[in-house]
Each structure stands twice: as structure tokens, then as C-alpha cells.
Protein backbone atom coordinates (compact mmCIF):
# COMPACT_ATOMS: atom_id res chain seq x y z
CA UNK A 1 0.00 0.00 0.00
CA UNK A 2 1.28 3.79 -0.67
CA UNK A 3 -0.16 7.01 0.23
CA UNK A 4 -0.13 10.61 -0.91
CA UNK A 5 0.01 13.67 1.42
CA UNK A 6 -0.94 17.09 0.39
CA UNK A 7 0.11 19.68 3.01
CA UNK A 8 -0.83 23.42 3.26
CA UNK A 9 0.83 26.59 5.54
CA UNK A 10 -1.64 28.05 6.70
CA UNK A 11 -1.39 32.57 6.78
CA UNK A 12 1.33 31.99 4.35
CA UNK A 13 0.14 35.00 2.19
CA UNK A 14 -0.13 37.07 5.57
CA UNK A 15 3.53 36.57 6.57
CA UNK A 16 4.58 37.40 2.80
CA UNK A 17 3.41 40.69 3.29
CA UNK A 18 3.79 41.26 6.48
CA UNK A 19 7.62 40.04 5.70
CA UNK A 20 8.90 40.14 2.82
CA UNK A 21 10.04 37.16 0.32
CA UNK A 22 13.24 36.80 1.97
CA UNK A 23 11.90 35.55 5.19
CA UNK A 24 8.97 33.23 3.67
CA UNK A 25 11.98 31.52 1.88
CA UNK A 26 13.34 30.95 5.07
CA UNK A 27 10.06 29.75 6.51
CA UNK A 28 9.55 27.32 3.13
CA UNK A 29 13.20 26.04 3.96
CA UNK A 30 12.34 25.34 7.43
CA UNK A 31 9.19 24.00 7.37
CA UNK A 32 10.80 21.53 4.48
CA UNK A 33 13.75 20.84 6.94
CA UNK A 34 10.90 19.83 9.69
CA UNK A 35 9.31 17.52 7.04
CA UNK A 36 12.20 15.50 6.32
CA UNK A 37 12.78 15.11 9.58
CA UNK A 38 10.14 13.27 10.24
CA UNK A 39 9.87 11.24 6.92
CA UNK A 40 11.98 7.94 5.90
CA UNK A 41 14.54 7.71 3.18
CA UNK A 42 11.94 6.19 0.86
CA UNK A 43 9.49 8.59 0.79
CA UNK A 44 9.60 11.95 -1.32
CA UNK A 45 8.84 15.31 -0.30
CA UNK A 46 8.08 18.20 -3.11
CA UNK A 47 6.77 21.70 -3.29
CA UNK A 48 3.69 21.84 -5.39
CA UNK A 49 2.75 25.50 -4.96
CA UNK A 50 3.68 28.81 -2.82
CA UNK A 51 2.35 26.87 0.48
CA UNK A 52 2.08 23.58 -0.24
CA UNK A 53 3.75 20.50 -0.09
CA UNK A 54 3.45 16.53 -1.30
CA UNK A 55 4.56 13.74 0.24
CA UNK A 56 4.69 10.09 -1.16
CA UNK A 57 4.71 7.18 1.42
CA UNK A 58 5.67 4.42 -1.08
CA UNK A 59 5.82 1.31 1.42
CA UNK A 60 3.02 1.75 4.00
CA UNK A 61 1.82 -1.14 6.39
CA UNK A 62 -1.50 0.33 7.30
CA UNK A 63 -4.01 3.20 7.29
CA UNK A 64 -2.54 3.48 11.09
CA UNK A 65 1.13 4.07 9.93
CA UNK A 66 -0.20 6.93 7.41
CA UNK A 67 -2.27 8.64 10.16
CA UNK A 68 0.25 8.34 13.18
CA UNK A 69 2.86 9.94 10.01
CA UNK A 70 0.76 12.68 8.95
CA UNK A 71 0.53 13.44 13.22
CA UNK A 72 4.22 13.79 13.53
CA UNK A 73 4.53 15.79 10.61
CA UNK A 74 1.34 18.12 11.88
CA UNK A 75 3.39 18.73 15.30
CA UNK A 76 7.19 19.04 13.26
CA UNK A 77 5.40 21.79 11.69
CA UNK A 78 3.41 23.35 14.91
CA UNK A 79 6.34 23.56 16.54
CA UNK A 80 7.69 27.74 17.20
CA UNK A 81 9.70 29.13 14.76
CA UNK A 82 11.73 32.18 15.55
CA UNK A 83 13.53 34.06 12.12
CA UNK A 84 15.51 36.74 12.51
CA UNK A 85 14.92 37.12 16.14
């Protein structure tokens, strides 16, 4: 079994021009950074628009494994993030 993951930052557009481009690369970097911490070597993480993200589970065992996944990758991304002090 495989499954497909679409994720979506929320108040992107607000901190784009609240911030600038500079810092929501930095955000998109970091967020992506948080992602592949979470995921295995065998699955693929892409950018598929200005907020949002894909992510292919090739090899999953069950629904279970997909739903605990996508829970670790909903608190990686919850998690502060402090740019530029």
C-alpha cells in the first residue's frame, strides 16, 4: 500500500506581506527541513505551490502508519519558529 500527502501553511500569504520574500523563503526552507525530519529515506517530499507541499509514502503497512505519520509531521510543523529574532 502507498499514500499521498498534500500539506498546506496556513497565513502563508499574511507573513509574505507582512515580511517580505526573503523571510517566507526561510520559513519554506524550514518547514521543508521539519518535514524530512520526520519522513523515511523512501518517501519523497516536493513543493507543489507557494504553500504547499506533497509527500509520497511508497511502502506503507496500514491506514494506522499513514495517520500516526501525517501526526508527527502536523506537530514538526506546529512547533515555534523564531527568524531573525
Amino acid at each position: 500500500m502507498m499514500a499521498l500527502m498534500f500539506i498546506d501553511l496556513d497565513q502563508f500569504k499574511t507573513i509574505s506581506d507582512k515580511l517580505g520574500y526573503d523571510v517566507c523563503d526561510q520559513v519554506l526552507i524550514a518547514m521543508s527541513e521539519r518535514l524530512m525530519e520526520v519522513l523515511r529515506s523512501t518517501d519523497t517530499l516536493c513543493r507543489v505551490g507557494a504553500d504547499e507541499f506533497a509527500v509520497i509514502l511508497p511502502a506503507v503497512g496500514s491506514l494506522d502508519t499513514v495517520r500516526q505519520l501525517a501526526e508527527r509531521l502536523l506537530q514538526a510543523l506546529r512547533r515555534p519558529l523564531i527568524m531573525n529574532g
